[in-house]
C-alpha atoms as a PDB file:
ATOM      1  CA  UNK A   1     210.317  60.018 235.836  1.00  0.00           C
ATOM      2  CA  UNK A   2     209.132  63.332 234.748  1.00  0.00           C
ATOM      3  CA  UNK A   3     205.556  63.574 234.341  1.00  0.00           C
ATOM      4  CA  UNK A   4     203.450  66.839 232.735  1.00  0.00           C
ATOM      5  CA  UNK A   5     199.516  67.135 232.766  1.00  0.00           C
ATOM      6  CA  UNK A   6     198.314  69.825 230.572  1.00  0.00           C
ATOM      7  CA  UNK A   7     194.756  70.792 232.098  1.00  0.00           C
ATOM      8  CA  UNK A   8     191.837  68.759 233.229  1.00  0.00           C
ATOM      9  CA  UNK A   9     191.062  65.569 231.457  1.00  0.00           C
ATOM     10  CA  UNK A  10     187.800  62.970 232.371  1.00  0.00           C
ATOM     11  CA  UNK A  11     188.341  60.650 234.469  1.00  0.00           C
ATOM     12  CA  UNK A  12     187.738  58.017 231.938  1.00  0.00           C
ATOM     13  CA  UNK A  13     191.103  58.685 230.753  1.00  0.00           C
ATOM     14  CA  UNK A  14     193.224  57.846 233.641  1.00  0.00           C
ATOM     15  CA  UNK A  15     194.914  61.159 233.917  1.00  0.00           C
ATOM     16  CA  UNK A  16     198.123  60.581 236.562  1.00  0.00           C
ATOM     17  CA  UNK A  17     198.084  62.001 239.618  1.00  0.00           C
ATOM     18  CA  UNK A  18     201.573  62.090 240.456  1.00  0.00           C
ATOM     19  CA  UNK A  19     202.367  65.036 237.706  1.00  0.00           C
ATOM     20  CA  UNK A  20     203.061  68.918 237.401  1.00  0.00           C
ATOM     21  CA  UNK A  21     200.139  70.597 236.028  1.00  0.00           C
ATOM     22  CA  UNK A  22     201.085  73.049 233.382  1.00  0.00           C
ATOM     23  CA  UNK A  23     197.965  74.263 232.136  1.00  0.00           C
ATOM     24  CA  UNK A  24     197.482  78.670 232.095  1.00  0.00           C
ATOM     25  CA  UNK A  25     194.044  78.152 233.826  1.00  0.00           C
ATOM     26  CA  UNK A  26     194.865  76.358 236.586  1.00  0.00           C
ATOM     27  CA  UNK A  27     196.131  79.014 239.336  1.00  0.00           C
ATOM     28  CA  UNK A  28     199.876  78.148 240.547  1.00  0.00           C
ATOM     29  CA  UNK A  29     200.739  75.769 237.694  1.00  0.00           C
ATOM     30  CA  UNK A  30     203.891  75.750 236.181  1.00  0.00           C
ATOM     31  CA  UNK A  31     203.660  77.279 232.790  1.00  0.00           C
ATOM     32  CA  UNK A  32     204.521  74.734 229.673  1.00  0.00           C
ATOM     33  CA  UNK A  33     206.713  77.237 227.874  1.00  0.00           C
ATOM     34  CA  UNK A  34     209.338  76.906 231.058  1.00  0.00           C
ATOM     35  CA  UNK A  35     210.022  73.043 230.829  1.00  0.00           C
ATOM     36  CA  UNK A  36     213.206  72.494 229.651  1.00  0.00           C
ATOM     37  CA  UNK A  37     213.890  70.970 226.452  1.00  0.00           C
ATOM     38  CA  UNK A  38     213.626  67.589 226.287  1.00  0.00           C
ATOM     39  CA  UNK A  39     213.438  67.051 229.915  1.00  0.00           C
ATOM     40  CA  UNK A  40     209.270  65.078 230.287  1.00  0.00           C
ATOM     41  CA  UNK A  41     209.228  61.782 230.159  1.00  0.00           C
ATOM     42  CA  UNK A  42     205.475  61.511 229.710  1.00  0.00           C
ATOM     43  CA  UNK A  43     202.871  64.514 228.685  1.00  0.00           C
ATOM     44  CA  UNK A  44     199.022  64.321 228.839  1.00  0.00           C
ATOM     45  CA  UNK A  45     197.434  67.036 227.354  1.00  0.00           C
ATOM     46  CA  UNK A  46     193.664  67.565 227.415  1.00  0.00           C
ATOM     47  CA  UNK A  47     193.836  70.241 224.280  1.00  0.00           C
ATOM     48  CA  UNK A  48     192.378  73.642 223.987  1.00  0.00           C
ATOM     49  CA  UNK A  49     189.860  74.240 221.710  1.00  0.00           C
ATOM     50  CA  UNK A  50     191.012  77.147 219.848  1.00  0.00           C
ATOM     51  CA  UNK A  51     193.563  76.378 216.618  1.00  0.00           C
ATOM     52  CA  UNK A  52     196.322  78.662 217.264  1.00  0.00           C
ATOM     53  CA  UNK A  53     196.099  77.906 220.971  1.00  0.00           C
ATOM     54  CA  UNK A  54     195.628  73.761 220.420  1.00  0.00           C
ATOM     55  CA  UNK A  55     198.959  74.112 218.314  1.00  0.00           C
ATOM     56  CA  UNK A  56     200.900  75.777 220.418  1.00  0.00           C
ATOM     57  CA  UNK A  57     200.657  73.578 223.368  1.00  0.00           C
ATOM     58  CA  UNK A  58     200.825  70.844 221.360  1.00  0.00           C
ATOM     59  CA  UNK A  59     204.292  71.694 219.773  1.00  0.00           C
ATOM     60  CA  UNK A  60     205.456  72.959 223.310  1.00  0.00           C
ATOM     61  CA  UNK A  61     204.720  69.508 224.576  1.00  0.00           C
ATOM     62  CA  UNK A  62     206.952  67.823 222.063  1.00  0.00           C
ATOM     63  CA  UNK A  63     209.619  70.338 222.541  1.00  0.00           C
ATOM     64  CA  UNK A  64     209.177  69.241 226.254  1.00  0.00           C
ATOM     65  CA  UNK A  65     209.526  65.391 225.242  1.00  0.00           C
ATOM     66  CA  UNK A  66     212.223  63.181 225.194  1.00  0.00           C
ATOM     67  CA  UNK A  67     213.081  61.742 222.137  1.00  0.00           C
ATOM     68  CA  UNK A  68     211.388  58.340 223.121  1.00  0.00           C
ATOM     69  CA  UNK A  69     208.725  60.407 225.459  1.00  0.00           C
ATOM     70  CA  UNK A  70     205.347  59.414 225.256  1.00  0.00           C
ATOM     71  CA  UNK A  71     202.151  62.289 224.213  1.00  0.00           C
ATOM     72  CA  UNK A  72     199.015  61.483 225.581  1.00  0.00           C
ATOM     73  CA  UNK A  73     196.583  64.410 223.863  1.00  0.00           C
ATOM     74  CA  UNK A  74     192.446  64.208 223.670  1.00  0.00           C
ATOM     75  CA  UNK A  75     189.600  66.832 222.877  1.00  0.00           C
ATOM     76  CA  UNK A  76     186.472  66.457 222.367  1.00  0.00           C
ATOM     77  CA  UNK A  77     185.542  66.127 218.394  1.00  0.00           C
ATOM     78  CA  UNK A  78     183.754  68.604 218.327  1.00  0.00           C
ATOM     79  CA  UNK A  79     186.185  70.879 219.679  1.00  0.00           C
ATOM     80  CA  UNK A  80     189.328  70.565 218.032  1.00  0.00           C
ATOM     81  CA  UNK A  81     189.212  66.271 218.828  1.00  0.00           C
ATOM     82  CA  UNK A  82     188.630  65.537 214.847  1.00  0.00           C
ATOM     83  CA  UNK A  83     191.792  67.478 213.933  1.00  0.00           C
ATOM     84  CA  UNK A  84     194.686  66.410 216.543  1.00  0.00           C
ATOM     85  CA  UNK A  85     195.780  63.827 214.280  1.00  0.00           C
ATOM     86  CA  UNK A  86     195.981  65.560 211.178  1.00  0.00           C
ATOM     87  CA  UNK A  87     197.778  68.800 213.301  1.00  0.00           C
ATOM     88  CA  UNK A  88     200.324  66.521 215.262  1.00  0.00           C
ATOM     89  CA  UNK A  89     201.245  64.279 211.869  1.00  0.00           C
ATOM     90  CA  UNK A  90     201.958  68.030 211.145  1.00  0.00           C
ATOM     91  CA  UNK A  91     205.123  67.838 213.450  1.00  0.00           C
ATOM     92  CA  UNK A  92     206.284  64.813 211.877  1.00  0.00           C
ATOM     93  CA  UNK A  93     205.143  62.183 214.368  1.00  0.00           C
ATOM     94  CA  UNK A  94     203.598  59.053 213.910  1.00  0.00           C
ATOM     95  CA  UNK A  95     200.015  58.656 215.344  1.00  0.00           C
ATOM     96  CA  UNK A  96     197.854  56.339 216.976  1.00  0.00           C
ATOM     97  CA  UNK A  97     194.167  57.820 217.249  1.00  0.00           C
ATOM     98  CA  UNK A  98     191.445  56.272 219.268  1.00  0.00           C
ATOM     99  CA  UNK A  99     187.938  57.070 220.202  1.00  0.00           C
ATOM    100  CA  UNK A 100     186.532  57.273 224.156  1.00  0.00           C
ATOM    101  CA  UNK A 101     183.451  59.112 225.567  1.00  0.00           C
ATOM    102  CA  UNK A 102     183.110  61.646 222.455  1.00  0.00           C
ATOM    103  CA  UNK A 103     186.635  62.268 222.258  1.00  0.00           C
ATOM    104  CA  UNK A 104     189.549  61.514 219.930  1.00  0.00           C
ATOM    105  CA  UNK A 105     192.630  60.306 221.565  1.00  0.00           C
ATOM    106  CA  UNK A 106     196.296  60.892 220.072  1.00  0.00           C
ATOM    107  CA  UNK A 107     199.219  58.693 221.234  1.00  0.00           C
ATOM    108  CA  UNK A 108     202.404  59.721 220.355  1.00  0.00           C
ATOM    109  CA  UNK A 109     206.260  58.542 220.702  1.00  0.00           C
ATOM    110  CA  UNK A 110     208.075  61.532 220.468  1.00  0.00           C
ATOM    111  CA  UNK A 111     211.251  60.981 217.539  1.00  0.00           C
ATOM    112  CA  UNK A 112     214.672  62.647 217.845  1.00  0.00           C
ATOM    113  CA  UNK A 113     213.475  65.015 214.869  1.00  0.00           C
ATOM    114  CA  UNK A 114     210.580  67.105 214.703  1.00  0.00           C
ATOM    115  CA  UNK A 115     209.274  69.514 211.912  1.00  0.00           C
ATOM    116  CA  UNK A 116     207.178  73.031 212.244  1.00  0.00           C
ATOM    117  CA  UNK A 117     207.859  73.016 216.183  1.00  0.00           C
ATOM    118  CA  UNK A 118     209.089  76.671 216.190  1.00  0.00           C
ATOM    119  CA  UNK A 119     206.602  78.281 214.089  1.00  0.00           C
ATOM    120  CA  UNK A 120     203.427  76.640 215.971  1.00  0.00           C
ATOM    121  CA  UNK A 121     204.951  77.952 219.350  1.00  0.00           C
ATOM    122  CA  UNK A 122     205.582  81.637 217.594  1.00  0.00           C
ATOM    123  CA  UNK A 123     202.072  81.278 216.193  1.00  0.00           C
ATOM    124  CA  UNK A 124     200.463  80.799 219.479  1.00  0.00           C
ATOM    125  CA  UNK A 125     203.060  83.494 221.682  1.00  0.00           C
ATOM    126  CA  UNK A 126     202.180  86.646 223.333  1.00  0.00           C
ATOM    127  CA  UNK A 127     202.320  89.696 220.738  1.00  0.00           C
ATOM    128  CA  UNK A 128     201.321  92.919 220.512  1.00  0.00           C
ATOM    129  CA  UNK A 129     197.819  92.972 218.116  1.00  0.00           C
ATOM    130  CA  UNK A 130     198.043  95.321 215.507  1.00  0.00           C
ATOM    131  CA  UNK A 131     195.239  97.582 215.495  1.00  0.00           C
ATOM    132  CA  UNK A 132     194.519  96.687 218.675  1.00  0.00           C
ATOM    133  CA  UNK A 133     197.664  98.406 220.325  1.00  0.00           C
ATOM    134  CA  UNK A 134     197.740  95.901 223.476  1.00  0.00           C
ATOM    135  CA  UNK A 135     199.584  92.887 224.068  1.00  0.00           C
ATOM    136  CA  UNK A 136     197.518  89.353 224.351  1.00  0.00           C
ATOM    137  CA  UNK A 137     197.502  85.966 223.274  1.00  0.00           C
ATOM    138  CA  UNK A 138     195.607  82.902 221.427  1.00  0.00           C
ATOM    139  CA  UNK A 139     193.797  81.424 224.155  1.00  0.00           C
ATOM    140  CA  UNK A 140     192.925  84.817 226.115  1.00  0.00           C
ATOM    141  CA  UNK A 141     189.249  85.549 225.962  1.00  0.00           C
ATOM    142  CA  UNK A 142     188.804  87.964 223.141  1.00  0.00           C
ATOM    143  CA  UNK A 143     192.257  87.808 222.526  1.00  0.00           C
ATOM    144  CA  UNK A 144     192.786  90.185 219.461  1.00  0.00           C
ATOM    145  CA  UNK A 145     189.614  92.406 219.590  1.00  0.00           C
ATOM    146  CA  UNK A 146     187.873  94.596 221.953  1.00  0.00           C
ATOM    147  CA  UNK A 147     184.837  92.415 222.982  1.00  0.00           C
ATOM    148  CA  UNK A 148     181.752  94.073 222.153  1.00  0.00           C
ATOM    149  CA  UNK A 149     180.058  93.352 225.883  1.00  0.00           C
ATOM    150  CA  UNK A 150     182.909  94.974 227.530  1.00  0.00           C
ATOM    151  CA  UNK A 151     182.868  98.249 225.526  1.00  0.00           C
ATOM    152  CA  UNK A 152     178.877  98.477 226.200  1.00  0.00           C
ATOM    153  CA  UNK A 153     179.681  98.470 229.971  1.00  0.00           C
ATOM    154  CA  UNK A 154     182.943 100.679 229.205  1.00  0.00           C
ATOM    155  CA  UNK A 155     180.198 103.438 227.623  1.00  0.00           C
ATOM    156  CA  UNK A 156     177.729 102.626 229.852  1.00  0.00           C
ATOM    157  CA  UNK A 157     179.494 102.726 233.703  1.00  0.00           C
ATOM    158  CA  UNK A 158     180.063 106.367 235.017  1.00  0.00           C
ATOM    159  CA  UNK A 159     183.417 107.791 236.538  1.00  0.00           C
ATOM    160  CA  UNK A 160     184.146 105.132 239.279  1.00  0.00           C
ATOM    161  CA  UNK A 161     185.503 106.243 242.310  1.00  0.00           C
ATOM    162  CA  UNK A 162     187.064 104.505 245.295  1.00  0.00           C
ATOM    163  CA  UNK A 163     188.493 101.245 245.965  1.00  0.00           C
ATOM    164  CA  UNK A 164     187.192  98.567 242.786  1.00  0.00           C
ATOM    165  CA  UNK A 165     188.201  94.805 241.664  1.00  0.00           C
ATOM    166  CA  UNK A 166     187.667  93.818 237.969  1.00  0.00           C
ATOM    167  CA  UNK A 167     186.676  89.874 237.766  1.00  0.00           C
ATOM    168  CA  UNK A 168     187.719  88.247 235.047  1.00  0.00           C
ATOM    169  CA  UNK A 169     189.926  91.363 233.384  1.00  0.00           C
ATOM    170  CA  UNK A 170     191.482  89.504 230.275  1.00  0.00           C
ATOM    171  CA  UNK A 171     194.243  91.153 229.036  1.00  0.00           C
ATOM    172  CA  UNK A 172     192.965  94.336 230.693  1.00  0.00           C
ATOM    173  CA  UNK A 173     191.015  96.697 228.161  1.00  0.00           C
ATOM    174  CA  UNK A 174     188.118  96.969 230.793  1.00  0.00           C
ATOM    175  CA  UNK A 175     190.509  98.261 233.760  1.00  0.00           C
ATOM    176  CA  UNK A 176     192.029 100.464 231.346  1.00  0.00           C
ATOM    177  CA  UNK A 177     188.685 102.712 230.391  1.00  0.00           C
ATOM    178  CA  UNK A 178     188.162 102.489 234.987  1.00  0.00           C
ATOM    179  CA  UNK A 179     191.444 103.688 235.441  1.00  0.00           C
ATOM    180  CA  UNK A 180     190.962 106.651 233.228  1.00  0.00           C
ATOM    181  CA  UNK A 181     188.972 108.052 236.010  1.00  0.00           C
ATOM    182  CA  UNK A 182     191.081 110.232 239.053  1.00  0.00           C
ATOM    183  CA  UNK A 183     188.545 109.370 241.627  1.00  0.00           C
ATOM    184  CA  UNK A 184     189.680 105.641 241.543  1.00  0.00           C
ATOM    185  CA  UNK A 185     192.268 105.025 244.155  1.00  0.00           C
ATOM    186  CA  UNK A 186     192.798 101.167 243.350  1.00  0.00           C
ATOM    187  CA  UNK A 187     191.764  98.666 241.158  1.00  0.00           C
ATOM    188  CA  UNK A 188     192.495  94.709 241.464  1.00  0.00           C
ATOM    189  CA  UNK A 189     192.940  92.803 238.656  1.00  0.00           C
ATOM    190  CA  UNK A 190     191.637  89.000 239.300  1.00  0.00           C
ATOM    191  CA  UNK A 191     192.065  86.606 236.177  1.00  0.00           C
ATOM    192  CA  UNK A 192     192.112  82.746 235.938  1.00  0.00           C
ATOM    193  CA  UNK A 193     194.310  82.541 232.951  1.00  0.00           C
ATOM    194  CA  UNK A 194     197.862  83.193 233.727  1.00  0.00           C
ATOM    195  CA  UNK A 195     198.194  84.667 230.124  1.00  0.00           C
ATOM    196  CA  UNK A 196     195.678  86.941 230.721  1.00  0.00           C
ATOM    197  CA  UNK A 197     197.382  88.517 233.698  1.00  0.00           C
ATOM    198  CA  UNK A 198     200.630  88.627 232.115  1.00  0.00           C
ATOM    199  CA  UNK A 199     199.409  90.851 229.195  1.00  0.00           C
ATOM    200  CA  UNK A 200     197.465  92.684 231.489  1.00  0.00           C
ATOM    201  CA  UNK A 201     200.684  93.792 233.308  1.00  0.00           C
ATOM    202  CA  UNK A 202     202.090  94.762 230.098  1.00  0.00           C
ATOM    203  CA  UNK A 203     199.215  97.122 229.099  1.00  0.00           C
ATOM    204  CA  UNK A 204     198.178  98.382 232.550  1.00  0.00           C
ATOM    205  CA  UNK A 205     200.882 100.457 233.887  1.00  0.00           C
ATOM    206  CA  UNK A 206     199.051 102.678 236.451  1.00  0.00           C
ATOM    207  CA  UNK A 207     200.136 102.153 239.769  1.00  0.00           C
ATOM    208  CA  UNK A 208     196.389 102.004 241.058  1.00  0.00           C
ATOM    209  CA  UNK A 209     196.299  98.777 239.586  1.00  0.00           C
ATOM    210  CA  UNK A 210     197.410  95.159 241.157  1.00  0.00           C
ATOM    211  CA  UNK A 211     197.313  91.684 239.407  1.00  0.00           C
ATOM    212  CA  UNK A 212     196.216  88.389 240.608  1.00  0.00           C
ATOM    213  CA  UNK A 213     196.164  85.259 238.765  1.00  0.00           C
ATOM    214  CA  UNK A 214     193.364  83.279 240.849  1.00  0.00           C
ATOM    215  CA  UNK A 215     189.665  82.194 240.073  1.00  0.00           C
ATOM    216  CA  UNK A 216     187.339  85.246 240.872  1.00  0.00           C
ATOM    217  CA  UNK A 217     185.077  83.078 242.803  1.00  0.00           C
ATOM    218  CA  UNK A 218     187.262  82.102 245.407  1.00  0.00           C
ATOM    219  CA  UNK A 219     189.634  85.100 246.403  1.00  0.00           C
ATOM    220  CA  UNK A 220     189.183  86.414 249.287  1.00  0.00           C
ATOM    221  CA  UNK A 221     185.673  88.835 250.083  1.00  0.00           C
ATOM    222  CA  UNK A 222     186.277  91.122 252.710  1.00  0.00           C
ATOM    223  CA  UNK A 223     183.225  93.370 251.732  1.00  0.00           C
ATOM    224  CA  UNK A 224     185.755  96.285 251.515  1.00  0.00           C
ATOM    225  CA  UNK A 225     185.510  97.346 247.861  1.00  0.00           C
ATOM    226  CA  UNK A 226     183.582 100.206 246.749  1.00  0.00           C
ATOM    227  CA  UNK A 227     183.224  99.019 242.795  1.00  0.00           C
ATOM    228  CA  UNK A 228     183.562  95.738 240.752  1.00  0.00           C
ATOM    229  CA  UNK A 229     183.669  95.478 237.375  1.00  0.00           C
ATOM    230  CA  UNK A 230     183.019  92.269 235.583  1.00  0.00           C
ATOM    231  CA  UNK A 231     182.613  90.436 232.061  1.00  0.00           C
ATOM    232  CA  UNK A 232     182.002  86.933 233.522  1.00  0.00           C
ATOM    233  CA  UNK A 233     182.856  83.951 231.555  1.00  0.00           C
ATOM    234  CA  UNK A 234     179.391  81.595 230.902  1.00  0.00           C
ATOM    235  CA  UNK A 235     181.559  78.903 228.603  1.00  0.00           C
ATOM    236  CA  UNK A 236     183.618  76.241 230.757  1.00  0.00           C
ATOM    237  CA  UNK A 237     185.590  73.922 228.580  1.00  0.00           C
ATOM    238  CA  UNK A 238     183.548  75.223 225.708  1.00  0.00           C
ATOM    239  CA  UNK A 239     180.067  74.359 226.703  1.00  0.00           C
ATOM    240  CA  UNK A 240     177.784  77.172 227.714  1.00  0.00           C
ATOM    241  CA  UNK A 241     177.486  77.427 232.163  1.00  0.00           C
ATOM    242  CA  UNK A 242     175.096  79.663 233.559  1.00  0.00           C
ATOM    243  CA  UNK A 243     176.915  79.158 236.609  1.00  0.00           C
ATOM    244  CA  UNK A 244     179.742  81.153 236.232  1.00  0.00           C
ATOM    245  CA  UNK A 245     178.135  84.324 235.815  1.00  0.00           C
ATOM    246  CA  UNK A 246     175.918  83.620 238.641  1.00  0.00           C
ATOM    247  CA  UNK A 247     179.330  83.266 241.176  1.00  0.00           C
ATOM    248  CA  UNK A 248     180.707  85.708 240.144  1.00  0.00           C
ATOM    249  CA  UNK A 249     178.007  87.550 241.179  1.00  0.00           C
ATOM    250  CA  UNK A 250     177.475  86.050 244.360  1.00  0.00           C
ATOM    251  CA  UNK A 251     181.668  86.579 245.073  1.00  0.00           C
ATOM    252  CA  UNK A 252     180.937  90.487 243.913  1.00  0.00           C
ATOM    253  CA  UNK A 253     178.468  90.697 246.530  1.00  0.00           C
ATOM    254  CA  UNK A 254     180.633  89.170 248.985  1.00  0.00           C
ATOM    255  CA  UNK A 255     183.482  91.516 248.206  1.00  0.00           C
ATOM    256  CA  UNK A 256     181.796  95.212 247.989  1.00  0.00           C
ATOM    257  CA  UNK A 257     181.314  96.701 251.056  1.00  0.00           C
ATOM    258  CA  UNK A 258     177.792  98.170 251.948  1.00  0.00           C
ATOM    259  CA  UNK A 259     176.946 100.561 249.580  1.00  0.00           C
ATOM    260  CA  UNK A 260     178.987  99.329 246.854  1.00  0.00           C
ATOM    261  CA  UNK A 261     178.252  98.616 243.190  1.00  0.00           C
ATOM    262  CA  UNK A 262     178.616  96.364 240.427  1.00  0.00           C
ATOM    263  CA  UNK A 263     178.867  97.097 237.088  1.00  0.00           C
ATOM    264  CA  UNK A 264     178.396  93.979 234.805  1.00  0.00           C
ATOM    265  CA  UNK A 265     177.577  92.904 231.387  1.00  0.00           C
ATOM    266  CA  UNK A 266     175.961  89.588 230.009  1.00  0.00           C
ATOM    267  CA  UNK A 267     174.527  88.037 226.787  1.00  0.00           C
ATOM    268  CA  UNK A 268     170.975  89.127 226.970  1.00  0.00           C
ATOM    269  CA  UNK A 269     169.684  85.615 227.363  1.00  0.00           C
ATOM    270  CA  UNK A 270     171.725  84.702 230.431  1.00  0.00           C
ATOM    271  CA  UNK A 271     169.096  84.592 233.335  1.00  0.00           C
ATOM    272  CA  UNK A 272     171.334  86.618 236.361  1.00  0.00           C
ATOM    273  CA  UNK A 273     168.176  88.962 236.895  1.00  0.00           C
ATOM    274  CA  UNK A 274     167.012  86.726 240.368  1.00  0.00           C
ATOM    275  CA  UNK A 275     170.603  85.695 241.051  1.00  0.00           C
ATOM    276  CA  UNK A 276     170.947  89.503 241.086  1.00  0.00           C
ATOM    277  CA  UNK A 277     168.271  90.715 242.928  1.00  0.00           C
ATOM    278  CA  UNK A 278     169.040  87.907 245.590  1.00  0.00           C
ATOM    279  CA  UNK A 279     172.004  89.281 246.124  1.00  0.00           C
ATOM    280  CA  UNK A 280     171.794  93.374 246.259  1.00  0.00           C
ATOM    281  CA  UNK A 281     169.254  95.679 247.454  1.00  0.00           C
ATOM    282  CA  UNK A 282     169.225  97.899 244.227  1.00  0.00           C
ATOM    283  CA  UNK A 283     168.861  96.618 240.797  1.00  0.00           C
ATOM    284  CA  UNK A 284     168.751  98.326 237.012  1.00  0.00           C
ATOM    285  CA  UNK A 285     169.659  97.271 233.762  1.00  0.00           C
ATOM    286  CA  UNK A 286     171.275 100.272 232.646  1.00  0.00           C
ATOM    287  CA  UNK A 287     171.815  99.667 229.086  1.00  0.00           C
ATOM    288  CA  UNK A 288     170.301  96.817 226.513  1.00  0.00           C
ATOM    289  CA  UNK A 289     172.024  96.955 223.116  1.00  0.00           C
ATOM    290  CA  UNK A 290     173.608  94.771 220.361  1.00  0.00           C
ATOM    291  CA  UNK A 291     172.257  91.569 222.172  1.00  0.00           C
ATOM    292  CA  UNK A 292     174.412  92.912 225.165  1.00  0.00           C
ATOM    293  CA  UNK A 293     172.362  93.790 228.716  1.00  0.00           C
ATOM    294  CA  UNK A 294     174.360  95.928 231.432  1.00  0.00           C
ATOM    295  CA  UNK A 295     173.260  96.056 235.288  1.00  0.00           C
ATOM    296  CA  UNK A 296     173.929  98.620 238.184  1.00  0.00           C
ATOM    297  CA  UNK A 297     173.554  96.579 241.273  1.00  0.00           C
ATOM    298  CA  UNK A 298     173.921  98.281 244.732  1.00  0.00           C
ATOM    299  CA  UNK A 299     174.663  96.448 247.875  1.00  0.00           C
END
């Protein structure tokens, strides 16, 4: 029996263990998009929040399916939860909606015919934006727009020079603006979501540059970088995490060498100042604009 789990679900909801994760965010997973055709016996999903995204992994489940295969999808309602039935009756299927732990839950059988499959998956595919001029996709952070934190810190960092790492580079706008400078001899690129990398590759060409699809906060620190560039995420799952930002700073620290500097940008009323100052000898906030705050931090 072939059995797919589609991200993280509670444990209240008896996700399988014996099953091949396909979810973009989990590092080494096999990605949905490459099951073959009506080859899964079972699918849980534990939905996306985002429309475009929440549809497209939804109609490449199906595709997935058997005819007779069984979809086991839930969100939370307030992310995307109090619309799974009305968007999977939307393929054609027959429904069976429950409610668990603030959640709506979606049971489907998959039938031999399905409608809209095709144009939910080309909804949700990698593209180049218009306007834009990159390639991304639904579900990458900032997906068709340059995000207004990483442009302050593009304006605000200097030239960077030396060896650098960009944590968390999305679909690579960031690295772009670093690798305009000569001075920079390489430049990691360290993403969780596997989309992200993979339209990072397609709009950072320069040689300098190296991709890794991994979780910033646990690749390797060998204190041997001379620059680090970050964005970090604060939203897990949806639901704001101070934490994040705060790793990633910690991991930063652990991966410059002495010397080195981080460049990073936050929502002004994230609290990183002490996590900050714990971890470098040299502090500023180098630029405070358009609710945005951007930090030099020397090691």
């Amino acid at each position: 029996m072939t059995t797919l789990l589609y991200g993280r679900p509670p444990a209240v909801f008896d996700p399988p263990g014996a099953a091949t994760q396909v979810s973009p965010l989990i590092p080494g997973s096999t990605p949905l998009e490459d099951i073959p055709e009506g080859s899964a016996d079972e699918i849980m999903i534990y939905a996306p929040p985002g429309v475009l995204e929440r549809r497209h992994t939804l109609a490449l489940a199906l595709r997935a399916l058997k005819p007779g295969g069984r979809l086991d999808a839930m969100a939370p309602k307030d992310k995307g939860g109090s619309r799974l039935k009305k968007e999977l009756e939307g393929f054609g299927v027959e429904v069976g909606e429950s409610a668990k732990a603030h959640h709506r839950r979606c049971v489907v059988i998959r039938p031999k015919a399905l409608m809209g499959i095709d144009e939910a998956i080309a909804a949700g595919a990698p593209r180049l934006v218009e306007g834009l001029e990159a390639w991304s996709q639904p579900g990458i952070f900032a997906w068709e727009r340059i995000d207004a934190g990483s442009l302050l810190l593009a304006q605000t960092a200097p030239g960077l020079k030396g060896a650098g790492a960009d944590l968390g580079c999305g679909y690579g706008a960031l690295a772009t603006v670093v690798l305009g400078s000569s001075a920079v001899t390489s430049l990691r690129l360290i993403d969780l979501d596997r989309r992200a990398i993979a339209a990072a590759k397609q709009n950072v060409t320069d040689p300098r540059a190296t991709f890794e699809w991994a979780d910033a906060r646990t690749v390797e620190a060998a204190a041997d970088l001379d620059f680090i560039v970050t964005n970090p995420p604060f939203h897990d799952g949806g639901t704001e995490d101070k934490r994040l930002g705060q790793a990633f700073i910690r991991q930063a620290a652990g991966m410059l060498g002495k010397g080195g500097v981080l460049w990073l940008v936050a929502n002004r009323h994230l609290p990183y100042e002490a996590e900050l100052n714990a971890a470098f000898k040299r502090v500023r906030m180098a630029a405070d604009a358009g609710g945005y705050k951007v930090f030099e931090a020397v090691k």
